[in-house]
Protein backbone atom coordinates (compact mmCIF):
# COMPACT_ATOMS: atom_id res chain seq x y z
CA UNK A 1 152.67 91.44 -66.19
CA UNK A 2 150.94 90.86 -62.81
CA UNK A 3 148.88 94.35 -63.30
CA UNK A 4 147.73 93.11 -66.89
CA UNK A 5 146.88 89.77 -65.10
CA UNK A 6 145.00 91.41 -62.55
CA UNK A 7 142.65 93.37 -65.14
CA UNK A 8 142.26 90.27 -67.51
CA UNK A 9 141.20 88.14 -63.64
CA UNK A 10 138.69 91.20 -63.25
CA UNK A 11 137.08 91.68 -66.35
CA UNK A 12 136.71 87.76 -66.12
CA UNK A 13 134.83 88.04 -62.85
CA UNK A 14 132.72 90.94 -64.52
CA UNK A 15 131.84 89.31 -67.74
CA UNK A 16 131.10 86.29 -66.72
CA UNK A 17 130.96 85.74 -62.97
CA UNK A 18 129.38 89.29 -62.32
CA UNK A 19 126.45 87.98 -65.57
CA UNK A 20 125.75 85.04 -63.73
CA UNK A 21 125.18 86.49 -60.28
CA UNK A 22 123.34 89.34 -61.46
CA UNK A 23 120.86 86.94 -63.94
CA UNK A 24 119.73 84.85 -61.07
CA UNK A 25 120.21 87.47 -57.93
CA UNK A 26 116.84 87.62 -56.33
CA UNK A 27 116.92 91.01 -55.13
CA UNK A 28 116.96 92.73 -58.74
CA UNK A 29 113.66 92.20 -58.99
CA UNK A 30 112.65 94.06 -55.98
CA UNK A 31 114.76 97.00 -56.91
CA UNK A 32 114.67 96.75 -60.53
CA UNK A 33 115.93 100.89 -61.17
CA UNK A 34 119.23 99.81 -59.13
CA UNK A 35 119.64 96.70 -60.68
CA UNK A 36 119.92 98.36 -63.94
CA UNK A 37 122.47 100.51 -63.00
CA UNK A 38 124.55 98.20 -61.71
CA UNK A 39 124.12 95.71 -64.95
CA UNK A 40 125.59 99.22 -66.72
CA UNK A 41 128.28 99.67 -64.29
CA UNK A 42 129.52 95.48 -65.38
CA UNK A 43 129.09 96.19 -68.33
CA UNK A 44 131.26 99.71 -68.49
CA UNK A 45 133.78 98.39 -66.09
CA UNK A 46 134.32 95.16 -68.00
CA UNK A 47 134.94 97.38 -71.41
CA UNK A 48 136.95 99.72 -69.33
CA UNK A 49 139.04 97.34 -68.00
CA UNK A 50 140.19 95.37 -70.83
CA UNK A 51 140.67 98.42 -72.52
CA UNK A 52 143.34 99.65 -69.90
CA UNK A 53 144.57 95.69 -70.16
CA UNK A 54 145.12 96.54 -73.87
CA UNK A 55 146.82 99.69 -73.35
CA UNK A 56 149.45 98.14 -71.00
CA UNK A 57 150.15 95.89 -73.00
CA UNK A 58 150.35 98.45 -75.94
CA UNK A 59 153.29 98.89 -73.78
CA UNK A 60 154.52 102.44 -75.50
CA UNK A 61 151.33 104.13 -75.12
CA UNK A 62 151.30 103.92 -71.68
CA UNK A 63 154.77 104.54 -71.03
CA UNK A 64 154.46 108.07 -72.77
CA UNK A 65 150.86 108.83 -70.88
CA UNK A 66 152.46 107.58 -67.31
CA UNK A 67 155.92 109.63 -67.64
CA UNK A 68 153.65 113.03 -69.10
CA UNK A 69 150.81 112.86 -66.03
CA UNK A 70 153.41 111.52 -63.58
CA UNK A 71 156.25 113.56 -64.65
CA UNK A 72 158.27 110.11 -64.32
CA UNK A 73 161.32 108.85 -65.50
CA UNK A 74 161.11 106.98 -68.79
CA UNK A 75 163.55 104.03 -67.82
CA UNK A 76 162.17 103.42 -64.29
CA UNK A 77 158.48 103.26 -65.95
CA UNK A 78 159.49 100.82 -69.00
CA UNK A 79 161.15 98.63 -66.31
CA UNK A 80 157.93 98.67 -64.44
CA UNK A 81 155.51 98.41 -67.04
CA UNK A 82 157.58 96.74 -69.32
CA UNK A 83 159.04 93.63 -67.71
CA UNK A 84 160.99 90.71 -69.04
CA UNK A 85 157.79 90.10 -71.02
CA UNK A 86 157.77 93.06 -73.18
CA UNK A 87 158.91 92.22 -76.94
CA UNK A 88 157.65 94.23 -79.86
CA UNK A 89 155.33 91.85 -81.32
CA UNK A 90 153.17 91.77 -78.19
CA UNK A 91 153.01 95.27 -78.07
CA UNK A 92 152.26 95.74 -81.77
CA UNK A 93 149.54 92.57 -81.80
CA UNK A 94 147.87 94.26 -78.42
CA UNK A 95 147.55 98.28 -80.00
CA UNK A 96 146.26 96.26 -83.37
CA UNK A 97 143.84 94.31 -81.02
CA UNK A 98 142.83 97.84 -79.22
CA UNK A 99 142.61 99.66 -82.44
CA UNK A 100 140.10 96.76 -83.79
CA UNK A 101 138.25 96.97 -80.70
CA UNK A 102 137.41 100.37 -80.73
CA UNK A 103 136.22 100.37 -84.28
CA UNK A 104 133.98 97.53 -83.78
CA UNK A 105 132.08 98.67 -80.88
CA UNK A 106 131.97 102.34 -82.79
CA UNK A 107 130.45 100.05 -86.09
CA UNK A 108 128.13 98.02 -83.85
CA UNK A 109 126.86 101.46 -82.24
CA UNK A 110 126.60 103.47 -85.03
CA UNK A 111 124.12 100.54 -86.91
CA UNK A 112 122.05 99.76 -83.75
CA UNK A 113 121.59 103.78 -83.32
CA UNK A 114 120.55 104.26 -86.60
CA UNK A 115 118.24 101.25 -86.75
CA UNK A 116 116.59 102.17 -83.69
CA UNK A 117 116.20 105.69 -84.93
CA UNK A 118 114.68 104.80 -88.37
CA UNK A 119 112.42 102.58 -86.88
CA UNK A 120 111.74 105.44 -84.21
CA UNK A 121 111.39 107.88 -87.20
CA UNK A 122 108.75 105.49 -89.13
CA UNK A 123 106.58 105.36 -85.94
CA UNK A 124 106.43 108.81 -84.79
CA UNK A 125 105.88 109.77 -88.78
CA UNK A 126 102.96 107.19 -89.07
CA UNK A 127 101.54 107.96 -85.62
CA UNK A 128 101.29 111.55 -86.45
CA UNK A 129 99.69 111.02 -89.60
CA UNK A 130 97.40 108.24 -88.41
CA UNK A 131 96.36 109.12 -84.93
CA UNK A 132 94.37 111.63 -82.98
CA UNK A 133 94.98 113.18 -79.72
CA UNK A 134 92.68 111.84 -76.65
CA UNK A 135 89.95 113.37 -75.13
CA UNK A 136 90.33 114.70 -71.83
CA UNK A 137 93.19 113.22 -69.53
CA UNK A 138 94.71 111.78 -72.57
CA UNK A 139 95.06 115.15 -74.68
CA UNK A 140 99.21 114.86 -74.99
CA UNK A 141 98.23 110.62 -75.66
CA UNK A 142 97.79 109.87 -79.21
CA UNK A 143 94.86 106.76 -80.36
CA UNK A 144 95.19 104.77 -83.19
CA UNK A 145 92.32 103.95 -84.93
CA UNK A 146 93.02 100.36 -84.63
CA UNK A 147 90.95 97.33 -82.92
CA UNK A 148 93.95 95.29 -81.60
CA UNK A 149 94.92 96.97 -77.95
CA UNK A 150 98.21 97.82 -77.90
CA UNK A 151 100.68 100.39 -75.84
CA UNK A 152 103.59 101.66 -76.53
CA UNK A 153 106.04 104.54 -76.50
CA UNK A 154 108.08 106.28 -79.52
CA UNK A 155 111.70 107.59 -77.73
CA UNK A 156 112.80 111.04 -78.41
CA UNK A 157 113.25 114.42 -77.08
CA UNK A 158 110.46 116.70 -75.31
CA UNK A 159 108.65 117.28 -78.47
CA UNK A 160 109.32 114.65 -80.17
CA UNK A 161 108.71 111.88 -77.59
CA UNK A 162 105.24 109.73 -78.40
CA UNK A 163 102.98 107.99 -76.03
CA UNK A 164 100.63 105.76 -78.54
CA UNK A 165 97.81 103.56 -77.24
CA UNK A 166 95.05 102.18 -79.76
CA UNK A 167 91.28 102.11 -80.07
CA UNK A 168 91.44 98.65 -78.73
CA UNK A 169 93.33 99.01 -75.63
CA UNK A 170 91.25 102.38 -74.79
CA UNK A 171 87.86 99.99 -75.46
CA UNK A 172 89.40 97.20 -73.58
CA UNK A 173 90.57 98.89 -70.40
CA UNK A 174 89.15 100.48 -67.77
CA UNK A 175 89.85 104.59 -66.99
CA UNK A 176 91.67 103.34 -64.56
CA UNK A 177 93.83 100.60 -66.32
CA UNK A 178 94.47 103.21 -69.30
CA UNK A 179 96.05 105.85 -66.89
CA UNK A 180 97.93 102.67 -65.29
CA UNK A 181 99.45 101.90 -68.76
CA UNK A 182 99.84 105.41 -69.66
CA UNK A 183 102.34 105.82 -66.59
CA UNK A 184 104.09 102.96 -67.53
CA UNK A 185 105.15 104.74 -70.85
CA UNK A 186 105.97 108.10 -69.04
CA UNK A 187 108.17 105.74 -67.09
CA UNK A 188 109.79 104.33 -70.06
CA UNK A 189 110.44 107.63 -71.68
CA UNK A 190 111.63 109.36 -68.04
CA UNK A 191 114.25 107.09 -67.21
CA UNK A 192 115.21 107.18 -71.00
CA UNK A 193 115.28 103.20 -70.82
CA UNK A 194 115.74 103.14 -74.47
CA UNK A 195 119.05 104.54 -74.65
CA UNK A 196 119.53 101.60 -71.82
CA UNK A 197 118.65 99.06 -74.24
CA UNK A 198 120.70 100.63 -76.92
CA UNK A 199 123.64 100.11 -74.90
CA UNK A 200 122.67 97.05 -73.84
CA UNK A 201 122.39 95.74 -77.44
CA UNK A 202 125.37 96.66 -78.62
CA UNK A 203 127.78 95.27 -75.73
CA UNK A 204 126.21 91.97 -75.76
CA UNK A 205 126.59 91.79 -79.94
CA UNK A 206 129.93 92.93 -79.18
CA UNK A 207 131.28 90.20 -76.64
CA UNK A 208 127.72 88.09 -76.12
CA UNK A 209 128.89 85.79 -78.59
CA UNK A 210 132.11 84.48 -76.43
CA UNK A 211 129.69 84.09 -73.50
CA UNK A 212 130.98 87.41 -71.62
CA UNK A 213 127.71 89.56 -70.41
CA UNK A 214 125.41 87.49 -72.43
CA UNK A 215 122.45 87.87 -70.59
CA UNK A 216 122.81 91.89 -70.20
CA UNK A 217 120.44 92.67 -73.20
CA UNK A 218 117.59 90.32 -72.02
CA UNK A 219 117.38 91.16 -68.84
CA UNK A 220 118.11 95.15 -69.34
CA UNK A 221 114.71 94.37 -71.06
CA UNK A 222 113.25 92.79 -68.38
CA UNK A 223 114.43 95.21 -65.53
CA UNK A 224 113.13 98.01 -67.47
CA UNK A 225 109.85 97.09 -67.73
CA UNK A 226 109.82 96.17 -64.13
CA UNK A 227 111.03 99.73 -62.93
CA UNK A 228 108.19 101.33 -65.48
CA UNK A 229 105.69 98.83 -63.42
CA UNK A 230 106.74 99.69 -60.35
CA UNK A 231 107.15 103.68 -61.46
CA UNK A 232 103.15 103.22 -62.82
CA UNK A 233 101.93 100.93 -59.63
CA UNK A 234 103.05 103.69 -57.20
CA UNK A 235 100.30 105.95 -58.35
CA UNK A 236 97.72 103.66 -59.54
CA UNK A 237 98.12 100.39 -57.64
CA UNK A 238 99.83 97.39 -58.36
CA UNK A 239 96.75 95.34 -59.17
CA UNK A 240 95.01 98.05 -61.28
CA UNK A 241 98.31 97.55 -63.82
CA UNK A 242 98.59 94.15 -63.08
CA UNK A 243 95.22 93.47 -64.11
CA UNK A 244 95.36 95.88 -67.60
CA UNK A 245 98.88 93.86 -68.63
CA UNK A 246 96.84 90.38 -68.40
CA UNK A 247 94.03 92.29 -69.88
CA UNK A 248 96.59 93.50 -72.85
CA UNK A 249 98.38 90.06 -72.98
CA UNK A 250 95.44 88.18 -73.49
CA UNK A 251 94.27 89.79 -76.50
CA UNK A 252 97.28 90.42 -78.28
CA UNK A 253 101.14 90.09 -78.10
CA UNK A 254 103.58 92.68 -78.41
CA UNK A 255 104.56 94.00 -82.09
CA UNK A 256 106.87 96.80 -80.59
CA UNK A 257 108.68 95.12 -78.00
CA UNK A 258 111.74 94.15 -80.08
CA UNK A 259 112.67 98.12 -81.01
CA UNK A 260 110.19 100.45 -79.06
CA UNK A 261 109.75 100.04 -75.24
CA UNK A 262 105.71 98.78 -74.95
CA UNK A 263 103.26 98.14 -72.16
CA UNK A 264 103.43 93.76 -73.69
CA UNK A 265 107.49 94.02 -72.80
CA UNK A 266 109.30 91.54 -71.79
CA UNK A 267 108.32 88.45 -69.70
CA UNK A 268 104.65 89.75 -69.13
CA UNK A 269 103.87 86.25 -67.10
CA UNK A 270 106.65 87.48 -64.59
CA UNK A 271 105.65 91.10 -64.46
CA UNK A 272 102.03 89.84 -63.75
CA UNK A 273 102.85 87.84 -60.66
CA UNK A 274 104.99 90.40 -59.62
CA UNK A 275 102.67 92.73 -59.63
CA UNK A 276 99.50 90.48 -58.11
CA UNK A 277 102.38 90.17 -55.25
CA UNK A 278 102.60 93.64 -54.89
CA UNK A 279 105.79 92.69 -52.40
CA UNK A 280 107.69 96.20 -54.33
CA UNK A 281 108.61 98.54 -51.34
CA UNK A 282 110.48 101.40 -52.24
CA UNK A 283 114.25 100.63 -51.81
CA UNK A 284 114.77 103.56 -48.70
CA UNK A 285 118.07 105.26 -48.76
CA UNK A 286 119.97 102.13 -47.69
CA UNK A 287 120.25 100.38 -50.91
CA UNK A 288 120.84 102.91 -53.24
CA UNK A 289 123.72 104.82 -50.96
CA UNK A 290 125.31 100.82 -50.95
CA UNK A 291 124.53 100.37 -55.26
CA UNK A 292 126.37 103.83 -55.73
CA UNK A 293 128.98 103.11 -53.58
CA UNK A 294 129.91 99.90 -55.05
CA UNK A 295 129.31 101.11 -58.73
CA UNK A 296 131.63 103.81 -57.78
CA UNK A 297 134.06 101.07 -56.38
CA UNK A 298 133.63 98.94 -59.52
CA UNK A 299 135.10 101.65 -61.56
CA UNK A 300 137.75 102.61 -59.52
CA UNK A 301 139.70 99.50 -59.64
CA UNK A 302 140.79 99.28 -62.71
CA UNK A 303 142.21 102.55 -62.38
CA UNK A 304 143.48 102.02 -59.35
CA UNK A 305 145.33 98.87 -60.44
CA UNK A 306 146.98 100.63 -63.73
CA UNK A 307 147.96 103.83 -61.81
CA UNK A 308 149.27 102.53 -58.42
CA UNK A 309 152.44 101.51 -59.59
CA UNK A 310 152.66 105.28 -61.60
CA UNK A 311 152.12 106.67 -58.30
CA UNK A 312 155.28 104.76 -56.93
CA UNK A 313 157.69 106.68 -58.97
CA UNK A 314 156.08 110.41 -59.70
CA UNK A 315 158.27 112.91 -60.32
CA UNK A 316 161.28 110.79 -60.77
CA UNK A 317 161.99 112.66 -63.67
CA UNK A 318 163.65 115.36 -61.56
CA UNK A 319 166.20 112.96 -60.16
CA UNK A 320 169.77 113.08 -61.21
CA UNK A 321 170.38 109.67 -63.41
CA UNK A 322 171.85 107.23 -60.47
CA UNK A 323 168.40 108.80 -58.20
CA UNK A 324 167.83 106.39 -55.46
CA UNK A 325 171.12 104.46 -55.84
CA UNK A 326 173.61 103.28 -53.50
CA UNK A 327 177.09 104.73 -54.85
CA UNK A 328 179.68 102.08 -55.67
CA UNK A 329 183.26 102.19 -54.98
């Protein structure tokens, strides 16, 4: 019981305390690429760990799967697994609870995957019949013919994959801004940011609603268009894409924002002071050696907490039945 406590105690501080800290931490805005990864590593950890919390408590599961990898002996593992808690109904209510769990998150992936590929689909199709390549620089860009600047990218493989700006933007911005914006899609489609968002989505429709990781989708949003700013100002300034996101916002909103990743993301106001700040130095080798390390750490203890007592009584399996007993007379 106290290792299923511990888990339930550490997905809490994930889900919710972890949300929290991460939501209004200051320094995820200066290091935006590790911040994501460590909003992934909650989020992973959290469903991680209440699925092992689930499996203990699917109590003969894990008794099967602990005396097969630790070659240990069935009794000793049901009596420390099992406890004076264990009772059938528990068990049966907790694989139920597992079973549901599983086929939920599979549901709420397999919609949000297709939706985001149909809508993916019906851009790339309509860009491809509507637009043009550009001239010069811009030959792998393609320009829609249409007056209202906009930017945005279309997700997919090497081929596939779709940078899209229109008439407007290219009339709006400078050479200078358009290359700026142009990285920022490269970024987008380079760190596959999408596929971030996907995930993103369908955790916090899984468990958002009970108030567990519900601000991972927004600001997965927001902390991956700040990495494709910073990605973009590194080779073309931060006030050269500062400037063509103001220059973008003022004209129009964003109309892609919602399924595609686009240059009039999320929180533009933000992005724009950011950026005017230009206060973004490159995180060294310091702080992403200590984000690895303590993503690494974050998924090790929930292992470490269901297989430390297994550990305790490998290959007890061997021993004679009265193994470790004091002999009575």
């Amino acid at each position: 019981m106290l290792v299923i406590g511990t888990l339930l105690l550490y997905a809490a501080l994930l889900g919710i305390a972890g949300d929290r800290w991460l939501t209004h931490a200051a320094w995820v805005t200066r290091s935006p690429r590790i911040a994501l990864y460590v909003w992934h590593a909650c989020a992973i950890t959290f469903l991680a760990t209440m699925a092992c919390a689930l499996l203990l408590t699917a109590h003969d599961v894990w008794e099967h799967a602990v005396v097969w990898l630790f070659h240990a002996d069935k009794p000793q593992v049901h009596a420390l697994y099992g406890g004076s808690w264990y009772a059938d109904e528990i068990t049966n209510a907790a694989t139920l609870l597992l079973i549901a769990a599983v086929v939920t998150m599979t549901v709420l992936a397999t919609r949000r995957m297709r939706l985001s590929r149909r809508e993916q689909t019906r851009h790339r199709m309509l860009t491809d019949t509507l637009a043009s390549y550009g001239p010069g620089p811009l030959y792998r860009v393609r320009i829609l013919e249409d007056p209202v600047p906009a930017a945005f990218c279309i997700p997919g493989s090497r081929k596939s994959a779709r940078i899209v700006l229109t008439r407007g933007a290219l009339t709006l911005l400078s050479a200078e801004q358009v290359s700026a914006t142009v990285a920022h899609e490269q970024a987008h489609l380079r760190f596959r940011h999408h596929s971030m968002i996907v995930l993103a989505d369908v955790v916090t429709a899984a468990v958002g609603w009970s108030g567990i990781l519900r601000n991972y989708s927004t600001q997965v949003r927001r902390l991956a268009e700040m990495a494709a700013d910073d990605h973009a100002a590194v080779g073309h300034g931060h006030r050269t894409l500062a400037t063509a996101l103001l220059e973008m916002c003022t004209v129009s909103g964003n109309a892609h924002g919602d399924v595609l990743p686009a240059m009039t993301g999320a929180d533009p106001a933000e992005r724009i002071r950011r950026l005017i700040a230009g206060k973004t130095p490159p995180a060294g080798r310091v702080l992403p050696a200590l984000a690895v390390s303590a993503v690494a750490a974050l998924l090790a203890v929930p292992a470490a907490v269901c297989l430390a007592p297994a550990a305790t009584i490998a290959d007890t399996a061997h021993c004679p039945p009265r193994c470790g007993t004091t002999p009575q007379n």
